[in-house]
Protein backbone atom coordinates (compact mmCIF):
# COMPACT_ATOMS: atom_id res chain seq x y z
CA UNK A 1 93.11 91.60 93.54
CA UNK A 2 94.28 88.99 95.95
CA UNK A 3 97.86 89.08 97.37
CA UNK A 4 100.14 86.38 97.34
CA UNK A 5 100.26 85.34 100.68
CA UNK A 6 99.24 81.58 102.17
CA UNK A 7 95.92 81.13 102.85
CA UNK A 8 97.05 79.75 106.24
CA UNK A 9 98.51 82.52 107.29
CA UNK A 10 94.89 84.17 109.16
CA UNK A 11 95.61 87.53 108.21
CA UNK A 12 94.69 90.04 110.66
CA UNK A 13 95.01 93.92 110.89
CA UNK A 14 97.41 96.29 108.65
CA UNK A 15 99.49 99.39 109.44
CA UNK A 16 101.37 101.89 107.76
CA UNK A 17 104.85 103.89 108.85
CA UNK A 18 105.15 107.32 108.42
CA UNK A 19 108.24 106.21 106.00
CA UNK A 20 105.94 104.41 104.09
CA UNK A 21 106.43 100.63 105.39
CA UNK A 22 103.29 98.44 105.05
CA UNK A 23 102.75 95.94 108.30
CA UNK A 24 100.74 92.93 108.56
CA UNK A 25 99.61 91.20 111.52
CA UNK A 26 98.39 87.12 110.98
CA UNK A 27 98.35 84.27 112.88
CA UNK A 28 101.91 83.47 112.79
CA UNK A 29 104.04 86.38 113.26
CA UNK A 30 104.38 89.87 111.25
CA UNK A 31 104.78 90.51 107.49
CA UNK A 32 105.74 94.18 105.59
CA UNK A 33 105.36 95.12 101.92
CA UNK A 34 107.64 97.82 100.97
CA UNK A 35 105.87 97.80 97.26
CA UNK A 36 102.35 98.91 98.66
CA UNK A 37 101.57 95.42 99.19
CA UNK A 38 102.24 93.47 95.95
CA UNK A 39 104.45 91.45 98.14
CA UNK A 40 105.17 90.66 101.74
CA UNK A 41 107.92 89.00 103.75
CA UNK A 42 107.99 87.91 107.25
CA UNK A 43 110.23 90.17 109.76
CA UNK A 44 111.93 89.18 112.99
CA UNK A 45 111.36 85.28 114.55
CA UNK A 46 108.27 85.72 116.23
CA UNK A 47 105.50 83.57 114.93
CA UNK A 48 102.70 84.07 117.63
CA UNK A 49 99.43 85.41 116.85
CA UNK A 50 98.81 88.96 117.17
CA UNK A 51 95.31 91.09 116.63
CA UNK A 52 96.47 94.54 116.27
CA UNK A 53 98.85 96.94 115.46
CA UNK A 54 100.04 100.62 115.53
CA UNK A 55 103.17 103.21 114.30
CA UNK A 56 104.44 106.62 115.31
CA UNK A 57 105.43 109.43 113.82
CA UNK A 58 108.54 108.39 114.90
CA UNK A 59 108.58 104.88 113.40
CA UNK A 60 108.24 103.13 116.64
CA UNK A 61 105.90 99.91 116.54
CA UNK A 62 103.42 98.86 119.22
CA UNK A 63 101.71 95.28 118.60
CA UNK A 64 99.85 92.62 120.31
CA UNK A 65 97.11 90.58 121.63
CA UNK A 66 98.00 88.06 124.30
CA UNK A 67 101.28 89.81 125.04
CA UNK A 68 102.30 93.79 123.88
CA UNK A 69 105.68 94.41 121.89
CA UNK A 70 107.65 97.19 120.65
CA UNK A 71 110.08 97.65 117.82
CA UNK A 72 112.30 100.10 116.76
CA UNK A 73 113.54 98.37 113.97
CA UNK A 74 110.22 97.54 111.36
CA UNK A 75 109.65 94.83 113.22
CA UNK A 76 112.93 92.82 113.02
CA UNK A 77 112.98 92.92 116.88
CA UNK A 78 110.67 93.19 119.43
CA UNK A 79 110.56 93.81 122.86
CA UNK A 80 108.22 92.85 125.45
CA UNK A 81 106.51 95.42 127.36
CA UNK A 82 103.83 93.74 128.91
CA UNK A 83 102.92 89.60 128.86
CA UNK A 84 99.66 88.30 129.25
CA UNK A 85 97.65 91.66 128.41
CA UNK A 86 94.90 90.20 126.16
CA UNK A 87 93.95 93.02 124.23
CA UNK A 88 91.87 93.50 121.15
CA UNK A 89 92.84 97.33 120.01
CA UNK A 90 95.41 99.65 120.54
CA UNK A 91 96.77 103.40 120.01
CA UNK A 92 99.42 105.28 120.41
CA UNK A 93 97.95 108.70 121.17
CA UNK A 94 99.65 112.15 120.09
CA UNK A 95 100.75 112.62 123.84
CA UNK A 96 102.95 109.54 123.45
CA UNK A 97 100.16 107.77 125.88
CA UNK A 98 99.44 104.40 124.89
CA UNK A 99 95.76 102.87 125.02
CA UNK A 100 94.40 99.68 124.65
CA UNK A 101 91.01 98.37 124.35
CA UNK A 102 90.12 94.52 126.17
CA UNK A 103 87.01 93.16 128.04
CA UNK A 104 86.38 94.95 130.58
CA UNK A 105 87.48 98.62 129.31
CA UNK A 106 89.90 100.61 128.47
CA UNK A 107 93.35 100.48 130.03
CA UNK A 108 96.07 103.63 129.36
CA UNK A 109 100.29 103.80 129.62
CA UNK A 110 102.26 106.52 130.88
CA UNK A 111 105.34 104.99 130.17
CA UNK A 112 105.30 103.31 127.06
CA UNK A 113 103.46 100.44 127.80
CA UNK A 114 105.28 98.97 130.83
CA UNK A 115 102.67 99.57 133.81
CA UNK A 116 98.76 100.34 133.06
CA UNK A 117 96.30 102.47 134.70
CA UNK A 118 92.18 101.55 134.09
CA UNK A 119 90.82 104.92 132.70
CA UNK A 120 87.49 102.96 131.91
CA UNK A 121 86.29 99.89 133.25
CA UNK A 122 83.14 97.74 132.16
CA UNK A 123 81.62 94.49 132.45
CA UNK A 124 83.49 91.80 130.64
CA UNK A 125 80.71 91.06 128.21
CA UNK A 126 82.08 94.82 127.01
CA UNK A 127 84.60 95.09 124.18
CA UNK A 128 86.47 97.97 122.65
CA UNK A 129 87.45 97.22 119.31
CA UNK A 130 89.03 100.35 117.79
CA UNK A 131 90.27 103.33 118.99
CA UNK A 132 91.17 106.68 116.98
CA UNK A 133 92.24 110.20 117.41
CA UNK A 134 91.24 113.39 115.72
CA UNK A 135 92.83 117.09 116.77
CA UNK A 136 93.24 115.95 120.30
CA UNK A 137 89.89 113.95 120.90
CA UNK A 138 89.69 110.12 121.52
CA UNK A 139 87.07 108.16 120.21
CA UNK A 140 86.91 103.95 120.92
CA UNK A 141 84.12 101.51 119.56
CA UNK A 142 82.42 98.94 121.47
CA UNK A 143 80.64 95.98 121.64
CA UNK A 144 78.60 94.74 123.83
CA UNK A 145 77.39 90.98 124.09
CA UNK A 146 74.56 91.32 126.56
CA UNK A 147 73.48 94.42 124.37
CA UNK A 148 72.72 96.85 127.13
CA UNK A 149 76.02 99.02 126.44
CA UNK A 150 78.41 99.60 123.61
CA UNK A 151 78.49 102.76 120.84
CA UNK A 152 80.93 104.91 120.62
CA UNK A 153 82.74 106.74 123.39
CA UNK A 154 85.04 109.81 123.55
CA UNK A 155 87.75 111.26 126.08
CA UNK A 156 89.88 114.41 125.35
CA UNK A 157 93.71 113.60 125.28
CA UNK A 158 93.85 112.76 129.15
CA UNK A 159 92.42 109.99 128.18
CA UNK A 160 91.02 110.00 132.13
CA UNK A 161 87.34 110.92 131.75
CA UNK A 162 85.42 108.74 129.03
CA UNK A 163 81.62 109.37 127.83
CA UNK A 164 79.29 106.58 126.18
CA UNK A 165 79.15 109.64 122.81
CA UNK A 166 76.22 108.08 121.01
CA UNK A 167 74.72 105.09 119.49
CA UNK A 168 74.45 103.53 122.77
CA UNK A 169 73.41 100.02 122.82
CA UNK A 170 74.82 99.37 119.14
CA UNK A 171 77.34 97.06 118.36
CA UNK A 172 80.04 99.19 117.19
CA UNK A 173 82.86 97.20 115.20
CA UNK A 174 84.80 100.02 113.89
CA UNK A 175 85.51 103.61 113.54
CA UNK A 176 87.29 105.86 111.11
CA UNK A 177 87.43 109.70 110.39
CA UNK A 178 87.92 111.88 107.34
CA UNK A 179 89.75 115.04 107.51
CA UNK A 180 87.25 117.65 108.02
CA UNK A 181 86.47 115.78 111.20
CA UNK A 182 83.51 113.56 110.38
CA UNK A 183 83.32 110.01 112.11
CA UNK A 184 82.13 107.05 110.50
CA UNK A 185 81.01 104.44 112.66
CA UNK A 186 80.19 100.70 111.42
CA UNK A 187 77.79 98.51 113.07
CA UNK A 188 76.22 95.39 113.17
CA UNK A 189 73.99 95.25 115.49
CA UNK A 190 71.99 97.46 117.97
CA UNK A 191 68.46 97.54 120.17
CA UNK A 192 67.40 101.09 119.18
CA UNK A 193 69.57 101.61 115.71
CA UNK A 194 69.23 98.79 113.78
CA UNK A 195 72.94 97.30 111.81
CA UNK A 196 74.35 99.92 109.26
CA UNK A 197 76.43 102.48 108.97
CA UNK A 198 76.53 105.90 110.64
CA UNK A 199 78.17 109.79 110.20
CA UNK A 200 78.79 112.19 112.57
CA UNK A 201 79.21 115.68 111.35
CA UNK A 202 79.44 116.92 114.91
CA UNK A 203 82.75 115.20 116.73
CA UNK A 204 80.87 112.73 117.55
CA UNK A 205 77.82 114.26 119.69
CA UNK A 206 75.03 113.00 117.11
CA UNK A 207 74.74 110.15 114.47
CA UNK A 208 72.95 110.04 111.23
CA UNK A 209 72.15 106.98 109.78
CA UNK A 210 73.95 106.31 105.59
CA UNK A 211 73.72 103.09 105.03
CA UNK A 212 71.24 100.45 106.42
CA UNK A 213 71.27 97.61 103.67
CA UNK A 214 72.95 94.89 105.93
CA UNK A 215 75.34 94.55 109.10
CA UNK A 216 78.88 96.48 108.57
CA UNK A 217 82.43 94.78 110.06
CA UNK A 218 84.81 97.39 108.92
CA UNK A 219 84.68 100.95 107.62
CA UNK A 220 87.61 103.41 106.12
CA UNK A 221 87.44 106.81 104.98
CA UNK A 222 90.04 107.94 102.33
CA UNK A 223 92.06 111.66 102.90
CA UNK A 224 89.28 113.44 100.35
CA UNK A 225 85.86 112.06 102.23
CA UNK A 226 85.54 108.68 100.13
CA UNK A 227 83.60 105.94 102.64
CA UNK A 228 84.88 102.50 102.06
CA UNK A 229 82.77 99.46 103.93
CA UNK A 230 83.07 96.18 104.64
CA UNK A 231 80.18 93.49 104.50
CA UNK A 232 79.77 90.91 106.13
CA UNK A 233 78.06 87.84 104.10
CA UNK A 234 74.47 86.73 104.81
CA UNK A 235 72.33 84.37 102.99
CA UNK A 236 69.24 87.39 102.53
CA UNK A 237 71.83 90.22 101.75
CA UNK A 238 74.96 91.49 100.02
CA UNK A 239 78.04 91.07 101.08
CA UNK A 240 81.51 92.83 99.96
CA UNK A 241 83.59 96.25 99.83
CA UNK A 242 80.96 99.38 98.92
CA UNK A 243 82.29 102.89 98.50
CA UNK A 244 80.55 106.39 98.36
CA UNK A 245 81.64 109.81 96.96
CA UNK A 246 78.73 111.30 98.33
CA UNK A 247 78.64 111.36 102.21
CA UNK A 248 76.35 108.17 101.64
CA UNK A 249 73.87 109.18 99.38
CA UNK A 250 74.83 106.21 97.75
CA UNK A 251 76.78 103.42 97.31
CA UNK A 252 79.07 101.32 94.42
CA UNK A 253 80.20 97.87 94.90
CA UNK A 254 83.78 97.68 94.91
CA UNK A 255 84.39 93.29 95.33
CA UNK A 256 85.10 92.37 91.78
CA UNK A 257 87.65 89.63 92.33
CA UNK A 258 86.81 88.83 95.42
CA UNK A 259 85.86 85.72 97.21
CA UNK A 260 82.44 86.29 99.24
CA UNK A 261 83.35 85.81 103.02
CA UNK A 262 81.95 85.94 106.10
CA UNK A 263 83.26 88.56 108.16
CA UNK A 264 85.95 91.76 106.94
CA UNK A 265 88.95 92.31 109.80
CA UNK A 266 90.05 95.48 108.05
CA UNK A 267 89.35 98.12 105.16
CA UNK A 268 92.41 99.99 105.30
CA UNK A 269 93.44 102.89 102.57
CA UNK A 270 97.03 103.17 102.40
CA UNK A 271 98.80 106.92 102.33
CA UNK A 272 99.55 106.36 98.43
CA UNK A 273 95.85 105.49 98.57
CA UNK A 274 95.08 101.66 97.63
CA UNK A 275 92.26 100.26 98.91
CA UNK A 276 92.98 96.67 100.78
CA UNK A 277 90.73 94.30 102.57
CA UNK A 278 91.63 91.41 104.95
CA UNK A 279 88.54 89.23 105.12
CA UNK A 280 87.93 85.82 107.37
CA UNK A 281 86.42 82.53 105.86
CA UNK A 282 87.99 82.31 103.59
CA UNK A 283 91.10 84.26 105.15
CA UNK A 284 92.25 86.44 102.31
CA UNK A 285 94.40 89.68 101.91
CA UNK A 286 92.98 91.79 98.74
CA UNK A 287 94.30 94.98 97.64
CA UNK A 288 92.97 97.39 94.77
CA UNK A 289 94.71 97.13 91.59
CA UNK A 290 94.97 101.00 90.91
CA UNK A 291 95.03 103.41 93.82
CA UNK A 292 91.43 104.15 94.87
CA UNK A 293 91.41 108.41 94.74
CA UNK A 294 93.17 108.91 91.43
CA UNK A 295 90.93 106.39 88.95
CA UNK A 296 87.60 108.25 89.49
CA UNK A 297 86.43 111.61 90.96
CA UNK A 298 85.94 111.36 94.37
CA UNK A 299 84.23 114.71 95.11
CA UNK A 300 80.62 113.97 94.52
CA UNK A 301 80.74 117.56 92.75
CA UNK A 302 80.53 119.33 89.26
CA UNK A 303 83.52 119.43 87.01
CA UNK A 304 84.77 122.90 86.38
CA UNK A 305 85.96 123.60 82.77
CA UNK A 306 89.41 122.60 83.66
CA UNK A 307 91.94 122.30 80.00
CA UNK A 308 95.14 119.95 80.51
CA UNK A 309 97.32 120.48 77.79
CA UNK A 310 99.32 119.40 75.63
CA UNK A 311 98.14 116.06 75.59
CA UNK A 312 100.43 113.69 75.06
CA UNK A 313 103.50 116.08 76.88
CA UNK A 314 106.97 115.95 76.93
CA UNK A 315 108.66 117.98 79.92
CA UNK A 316 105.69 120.30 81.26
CA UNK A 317 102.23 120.22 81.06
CA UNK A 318 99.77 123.16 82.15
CA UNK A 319 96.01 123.22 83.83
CA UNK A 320 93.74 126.00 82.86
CA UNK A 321 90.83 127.19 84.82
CA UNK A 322 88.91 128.76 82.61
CA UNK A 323 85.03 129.22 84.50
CA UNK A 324 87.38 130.33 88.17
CA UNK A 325 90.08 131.17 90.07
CA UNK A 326 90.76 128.38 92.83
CA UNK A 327 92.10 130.12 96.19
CA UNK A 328 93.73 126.86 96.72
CA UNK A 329 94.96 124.35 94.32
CA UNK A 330 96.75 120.88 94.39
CA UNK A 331 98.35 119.33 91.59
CA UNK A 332 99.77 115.73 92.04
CA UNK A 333 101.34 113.49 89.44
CA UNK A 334 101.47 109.47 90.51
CA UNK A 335 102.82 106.49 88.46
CA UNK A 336 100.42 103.90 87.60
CA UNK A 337 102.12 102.00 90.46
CA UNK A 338 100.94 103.98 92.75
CA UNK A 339 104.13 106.52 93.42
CA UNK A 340 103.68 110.20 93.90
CA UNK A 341 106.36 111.96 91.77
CA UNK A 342 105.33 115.63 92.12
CA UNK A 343 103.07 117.20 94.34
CA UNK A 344 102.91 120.89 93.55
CA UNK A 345 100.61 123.48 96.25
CA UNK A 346 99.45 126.52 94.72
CA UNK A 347 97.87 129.56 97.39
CA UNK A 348 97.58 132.35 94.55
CA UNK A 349 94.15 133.07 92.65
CA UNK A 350 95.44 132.38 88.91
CA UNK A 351 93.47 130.38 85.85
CA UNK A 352 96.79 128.70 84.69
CA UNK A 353 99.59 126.28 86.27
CA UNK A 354 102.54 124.96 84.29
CA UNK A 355 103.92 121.87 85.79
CA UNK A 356 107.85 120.90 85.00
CA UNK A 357 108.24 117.10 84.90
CA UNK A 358 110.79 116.35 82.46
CA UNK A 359 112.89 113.75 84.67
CA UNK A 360 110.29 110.87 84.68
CA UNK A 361 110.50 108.44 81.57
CA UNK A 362 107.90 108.53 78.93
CA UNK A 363 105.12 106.59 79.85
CA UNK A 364 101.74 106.60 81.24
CA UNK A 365 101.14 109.00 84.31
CA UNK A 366 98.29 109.80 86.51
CA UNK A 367 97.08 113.93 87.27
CA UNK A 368 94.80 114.85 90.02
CA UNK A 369 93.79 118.03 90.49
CA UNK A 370 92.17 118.99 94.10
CA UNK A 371 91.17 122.53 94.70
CA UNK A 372 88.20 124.03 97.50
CA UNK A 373 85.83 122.98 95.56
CA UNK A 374 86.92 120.02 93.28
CA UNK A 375 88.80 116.79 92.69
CA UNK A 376 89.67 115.15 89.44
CA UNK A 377 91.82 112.81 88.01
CA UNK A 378 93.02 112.48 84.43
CA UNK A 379 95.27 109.80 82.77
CA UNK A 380 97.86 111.54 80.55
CA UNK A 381 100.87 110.41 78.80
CA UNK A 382 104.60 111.62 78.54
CA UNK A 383 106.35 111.03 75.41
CA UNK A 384 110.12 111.23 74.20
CA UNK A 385 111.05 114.74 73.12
């Protein structure tokens, strides 16, 4: 669904706090949600334009474009670090480094983004447009404009020594990994791979091609493997948000309600996992109605002979396992809103789990159940007892 925001506003990349707090970068300044997204407000006075932005673990905020800022404070505040930087990505790596991607290469902070060191430097026709970082590995996506470099390159944390990885020559507009360390790379344009999208299943060292149907802005991939992509429009091809359960093996459209648009910013899954989309021309915010990973099985696989009873409950409900014995079971409980109320980990072999939930109101309630070699979701419903 659309969010309530002015169309004027250019919205431009989104972050997330570890507490929770939803940032937006736009044209004029920063906005947060604090109700996974239904609605926004604009923090502190600054209403300059600003392309990306990052959090820490320990709620600190790094964002930017012409000039960098921090903020302590969700963004009330900000201080400037560095003026006149003109970046295009950033991170804020698990060494407390700071990176940023510009034309020209890659450029790294030792002290918090103050003075910069070039750990990577190309020809300006080169841009690096998203960084991330998996168990101590960087990875940054590039773009090239006179099409002899870009892909995707990779640096261990140093962050000193950086490798063109694969793809080389593509036009790589984003990057995202899952969390059994596959990388999803989204292009839209290369000499020697075609537009598409691509999955490594080896950190990076090779690329297989998933999806090939028409040029790819964005890409996100949810916590349980779920591959969300963004579109862009052309007159011969389909445009929109497609997702897949099934390492790419194919591929549901996911734009009802959408406008059709000609480039996606951002697919970004949220940690209480909705599904939003900022899209230019027209310049639009969307965000799922229901959270993405607990409306339909996400697993691609077949559903054990699971019993959830009793149906409708009133201060406990149980799972039963009747074909196996998981080693290692998950059992969440979420509001239709969105909001995890129980999360319950189970490391014992058993068939049955009794879940105590008698402090929520009667009402409906969402159950998914993740396990080695499962995930399902089921609506149930509380009643008064």
């Amino acid at each position: 669904m659309p969010i309530n925001i002015p169309d004027s506003i250019h919205p431009n990349r989104m972050a997330q706090s570890s507490s929770g707090v939803l940032f937006l970068t736009t044209n004029y300044g920063i906005y947060k949600s604090t109700d996974n997204g239904l609605s926004w407000i604009h923090t502190g006075d600054t209403v300059e334009y600003f392309s990306d932005i990052v959090t820490t673990e320990l709620n600190e905020i790094y964002v930017g474009s012409h000039n960098l800022y921090k903020s302590i404070d969700f963004c009330q505040s900000l201080q400037l670090l560095t003026p006149g930087i003109d970046l295009l990505s950033l991170i804020s790596s698990s060494d407390n480094s700071i990176y940023i991607g510009k034309s020209g290469g890659i450029f790294k902070s030792y002290d918090g983004g103050y003075t910069w060191d070039t750990v990577h430097q190309t020809g300006n026709s080169q841009l690096f447009t998203g960084f991330l970082e998996k168990d101590s590995v960087i990875y940054a996506a590039s773009v090239d404009w006179s099409g002899n470099a870009g892909g995707v390159f990779k640096s261990d944390i140093s962050g000193t020594t950086w490798t063109q990885h694969a793809l080389e020559t593509s036009s790589i507009q984003d990057i995202s990994v899952d969390n059994n360390n596959r990388i999803v790379a989204a292009c839209n344009g290369s000499i020697n791979y075609g537009p598409g999208v691509f999955r490594s299943d080896s950190l990076g060292n090779n690329f297989v091609n998933i999806y090939s149907d028409n040029e790819v802005d964005a890409v996100s991939v949810d916590e349980y493997g779920g591959i969300y992509l963004g579109l862009e429009s052309d007159l011969a091809l389909d445009w929109g948000v497609r997702f897949s359960s099934d390492d790419g093996n194919s591929w549901v459209d996911k734009s009802s309600g959408m406008e059709e648009c000609s480039y996606f910013n951002q697919i970004f899954v949220s940690s209480n996992n909705y599904l939003f989309a900022i899209t230019q021309i027209p310049y639009k915010l969307y965000r799922s109605i229901n959270p993405v990973v607990n409306i339909e099985e996400t697993s691609g696989q077949t559903i054990f002979d699971i019993i959830i009873y009793p149906i409708p409950f009133k201060d406990r409900i149980a799972v039963v396992f009747n074909s196996y014995k998981p080693n290692h079971c998950i059992i969440q409980i979420y509001k239709t809103t969105g909001d995890l109320l129980v999360c319950k980990e189970f490391l014992s072999k058993q068939n049955e789990y009794i879940i105590e939930i008698d402090a929520c109101q009667p009402g409906l309630y969402i159950l998914c159940i993740q396990t080695e070699k499962i995930l399902i979701s089921r609506k149930i419903m509380k009643i008064k007892y």
